[in-house]
N, C-alpha and C. Protein backbone atom coordinates (compact mmCIF):
# COMPACT_ATOMS: atom_id res chain seq x y z
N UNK A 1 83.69 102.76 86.97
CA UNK A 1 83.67 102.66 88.41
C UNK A 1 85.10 102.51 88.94
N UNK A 2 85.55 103.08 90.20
CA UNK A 2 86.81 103.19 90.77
C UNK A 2 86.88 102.11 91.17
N UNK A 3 87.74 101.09 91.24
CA UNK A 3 88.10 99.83 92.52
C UNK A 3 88.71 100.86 93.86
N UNK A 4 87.58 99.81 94.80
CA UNK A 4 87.95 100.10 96.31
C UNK A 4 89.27 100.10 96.79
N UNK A 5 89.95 99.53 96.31
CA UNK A 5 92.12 99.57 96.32
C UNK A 5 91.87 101.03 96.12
N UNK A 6 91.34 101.91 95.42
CA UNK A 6 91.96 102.85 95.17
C UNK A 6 91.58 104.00 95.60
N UNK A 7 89.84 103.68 96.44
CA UNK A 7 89.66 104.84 97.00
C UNK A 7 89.89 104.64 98.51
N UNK A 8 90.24 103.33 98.95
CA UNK A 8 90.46 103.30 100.59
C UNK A 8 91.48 103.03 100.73
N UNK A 9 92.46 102.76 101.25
CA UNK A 9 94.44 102.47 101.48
C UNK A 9 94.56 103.16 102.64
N UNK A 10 95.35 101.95 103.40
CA UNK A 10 96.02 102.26 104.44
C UNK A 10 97.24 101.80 104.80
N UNK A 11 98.13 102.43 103.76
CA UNK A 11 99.40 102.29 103.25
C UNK A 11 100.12 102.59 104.67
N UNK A 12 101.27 102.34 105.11
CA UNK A 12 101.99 102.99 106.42
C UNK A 12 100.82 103.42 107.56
N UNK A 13 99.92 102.62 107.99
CA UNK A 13 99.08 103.10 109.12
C UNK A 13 99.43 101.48 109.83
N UNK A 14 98.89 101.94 110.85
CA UNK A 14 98.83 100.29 112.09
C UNK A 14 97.34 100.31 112.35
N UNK A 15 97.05 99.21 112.56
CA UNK A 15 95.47 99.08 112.92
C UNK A 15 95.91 97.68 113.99
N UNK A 16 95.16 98.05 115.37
CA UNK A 16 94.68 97.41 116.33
C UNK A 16 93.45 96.66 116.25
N UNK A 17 93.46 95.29 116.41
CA UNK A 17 92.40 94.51 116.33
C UNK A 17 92.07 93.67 117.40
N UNK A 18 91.28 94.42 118.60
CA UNK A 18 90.96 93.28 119.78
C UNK A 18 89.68 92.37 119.51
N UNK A 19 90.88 91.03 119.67
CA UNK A 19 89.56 90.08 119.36
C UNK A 19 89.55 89.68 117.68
N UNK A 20 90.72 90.07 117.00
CA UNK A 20 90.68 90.07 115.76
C UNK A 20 90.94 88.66 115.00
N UNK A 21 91.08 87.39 115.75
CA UNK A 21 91.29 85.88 115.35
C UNK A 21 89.97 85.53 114.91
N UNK A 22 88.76 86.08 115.16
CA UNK A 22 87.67 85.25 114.92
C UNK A 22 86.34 85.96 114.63
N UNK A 23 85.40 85.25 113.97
CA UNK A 23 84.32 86.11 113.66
C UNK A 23 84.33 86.99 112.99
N UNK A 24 83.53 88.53 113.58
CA UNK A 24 83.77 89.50 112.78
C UNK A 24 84.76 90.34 112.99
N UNK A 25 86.09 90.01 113.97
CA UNK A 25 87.17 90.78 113.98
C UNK A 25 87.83 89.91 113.33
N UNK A 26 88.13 88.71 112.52
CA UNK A 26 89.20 87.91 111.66
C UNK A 26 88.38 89.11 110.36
N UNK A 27 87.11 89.40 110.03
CA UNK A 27 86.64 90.15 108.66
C UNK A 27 87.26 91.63 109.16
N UNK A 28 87.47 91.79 109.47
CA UNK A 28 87.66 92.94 109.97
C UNK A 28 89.67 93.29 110.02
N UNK A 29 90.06 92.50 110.40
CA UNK A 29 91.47 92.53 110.33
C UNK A 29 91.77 92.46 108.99
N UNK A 30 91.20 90.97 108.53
CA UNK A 30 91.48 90.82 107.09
C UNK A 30 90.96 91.99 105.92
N UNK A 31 90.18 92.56 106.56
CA UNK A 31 90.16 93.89 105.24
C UNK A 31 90.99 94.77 105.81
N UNK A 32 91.35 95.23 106.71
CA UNK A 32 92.42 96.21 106.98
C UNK A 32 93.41 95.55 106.57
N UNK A 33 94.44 94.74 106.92
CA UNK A 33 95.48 94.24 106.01
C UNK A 33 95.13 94.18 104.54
N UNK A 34 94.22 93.73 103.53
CA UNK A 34 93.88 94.01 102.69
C UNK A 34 93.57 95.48 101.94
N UNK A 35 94.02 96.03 102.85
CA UNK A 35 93.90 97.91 102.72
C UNK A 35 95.23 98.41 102.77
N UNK A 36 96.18 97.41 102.85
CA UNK A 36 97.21 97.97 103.36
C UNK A 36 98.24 98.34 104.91
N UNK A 37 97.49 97.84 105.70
CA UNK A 37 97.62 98.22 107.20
C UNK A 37 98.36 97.20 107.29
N UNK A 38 99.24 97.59 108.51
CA UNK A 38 99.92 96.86 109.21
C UNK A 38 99.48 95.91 110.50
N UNK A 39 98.23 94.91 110.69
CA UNK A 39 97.84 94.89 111.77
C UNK A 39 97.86 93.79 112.70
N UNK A 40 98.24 95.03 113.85
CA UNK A 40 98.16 93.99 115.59
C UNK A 40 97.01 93.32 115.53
N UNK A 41 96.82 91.91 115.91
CA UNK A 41 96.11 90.61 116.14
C UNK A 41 95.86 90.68 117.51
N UNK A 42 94.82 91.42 118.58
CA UNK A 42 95.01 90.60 119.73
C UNK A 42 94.04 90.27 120.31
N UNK A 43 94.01 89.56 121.45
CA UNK A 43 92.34 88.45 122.28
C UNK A 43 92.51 88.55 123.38
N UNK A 44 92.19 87.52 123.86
CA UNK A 44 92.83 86.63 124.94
C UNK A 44 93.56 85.28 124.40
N UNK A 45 93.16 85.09 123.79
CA UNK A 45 93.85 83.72 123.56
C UNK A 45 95.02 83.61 122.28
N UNK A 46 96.26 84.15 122.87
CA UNK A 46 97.30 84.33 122.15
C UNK A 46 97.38 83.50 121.17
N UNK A 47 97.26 81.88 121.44
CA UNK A 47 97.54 80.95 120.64
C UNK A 47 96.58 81.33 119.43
N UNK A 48 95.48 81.68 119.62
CA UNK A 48 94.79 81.99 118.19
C UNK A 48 94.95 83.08 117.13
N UNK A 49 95.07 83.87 118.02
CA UNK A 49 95.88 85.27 117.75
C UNK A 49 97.21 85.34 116.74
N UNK A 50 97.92 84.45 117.26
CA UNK A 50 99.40 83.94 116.89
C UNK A 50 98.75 83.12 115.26
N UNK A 51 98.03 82.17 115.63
CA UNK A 51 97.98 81.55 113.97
C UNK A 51 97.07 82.27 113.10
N UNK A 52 96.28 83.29 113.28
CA UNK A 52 95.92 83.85 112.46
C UNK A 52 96.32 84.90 111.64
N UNK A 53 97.28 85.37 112.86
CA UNK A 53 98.28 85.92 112.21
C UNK A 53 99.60 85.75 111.36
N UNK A 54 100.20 84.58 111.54
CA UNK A 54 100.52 83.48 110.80
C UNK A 54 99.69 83.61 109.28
N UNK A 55 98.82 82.57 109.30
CA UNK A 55 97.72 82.61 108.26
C UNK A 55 97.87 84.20 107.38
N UNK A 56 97.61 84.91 108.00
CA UNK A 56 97.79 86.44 107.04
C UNK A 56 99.06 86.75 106.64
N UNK A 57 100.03 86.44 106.80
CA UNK A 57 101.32 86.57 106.50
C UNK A 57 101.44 85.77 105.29
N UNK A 58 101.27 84.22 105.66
CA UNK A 58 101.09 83.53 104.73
C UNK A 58 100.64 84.19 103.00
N UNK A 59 99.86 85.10 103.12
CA UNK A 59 99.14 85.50 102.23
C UNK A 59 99.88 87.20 102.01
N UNK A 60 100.72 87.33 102.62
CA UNK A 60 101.67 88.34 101.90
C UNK A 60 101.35 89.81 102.91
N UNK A 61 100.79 89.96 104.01
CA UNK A 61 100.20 90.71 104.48
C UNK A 61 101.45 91.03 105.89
N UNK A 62 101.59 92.02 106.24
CA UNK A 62 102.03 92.33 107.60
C UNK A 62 101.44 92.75 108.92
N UNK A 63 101.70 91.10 109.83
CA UNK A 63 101.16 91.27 111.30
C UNK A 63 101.60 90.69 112.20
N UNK A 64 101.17 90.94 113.40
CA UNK A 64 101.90 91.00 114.61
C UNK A 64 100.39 90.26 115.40
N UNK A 65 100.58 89.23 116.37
CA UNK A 65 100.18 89.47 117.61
C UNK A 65 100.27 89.08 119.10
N UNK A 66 99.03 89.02 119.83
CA UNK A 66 99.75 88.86 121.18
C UNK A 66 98.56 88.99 122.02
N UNK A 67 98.64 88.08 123.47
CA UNK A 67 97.44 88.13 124.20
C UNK A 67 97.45 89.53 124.92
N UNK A 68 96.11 89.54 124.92
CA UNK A 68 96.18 90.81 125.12
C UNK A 68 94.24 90.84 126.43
N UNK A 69 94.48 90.96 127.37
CA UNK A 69 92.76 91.21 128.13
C UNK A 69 92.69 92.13 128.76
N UNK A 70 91.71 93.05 128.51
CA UNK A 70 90.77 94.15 129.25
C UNK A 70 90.29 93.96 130.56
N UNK A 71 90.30 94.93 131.42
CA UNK A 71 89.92 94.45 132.89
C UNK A 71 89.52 95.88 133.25
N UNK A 72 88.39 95.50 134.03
CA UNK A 72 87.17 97.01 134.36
C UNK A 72 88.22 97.39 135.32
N UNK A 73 88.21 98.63 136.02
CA UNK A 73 88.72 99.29 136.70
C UNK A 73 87.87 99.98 137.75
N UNK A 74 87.73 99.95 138.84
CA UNK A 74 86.60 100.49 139.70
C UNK A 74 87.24 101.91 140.49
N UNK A 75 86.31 102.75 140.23
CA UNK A 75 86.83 103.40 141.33
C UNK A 75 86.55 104.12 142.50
């Protein structure tokens, strides 16, 4: 059987993660960095954003983040 390292990699890619501090976007970030990705952390709530991304670094991984909120647009 192949290990998953070797059939998924995302060596030199960026991956965007809104909402990625918690729940199923912290599983979700954390396997993309675990794939290789480079990935943006963002929410609303920077401060969480900021230590989780922290936290993944910690662990040898490269990321970035930053508050970040969506707002409907009417027109």
């Amino acid at each position: 059987m192949v290990a998953m390292e070797k059939l998924f990699r995302l060596d030199g890619k960026v991956a965007l993660v809104t909402g990625g501090y918690g729940g199923i976007g912290e599983a979700v970030s954390r396997g993309l960095a675990c794939s290789g990705a480079k990935v943006a952390i963002s929410g609303h709530n920077g401060a969480k954003a900021a230590a989780f991304a922290e936290s993944l670094k910690a662990e040898g991984h490269d990321t970035w983040a930053t508050a970040f909120e969506a707002v409907t647009a009417s027109v």
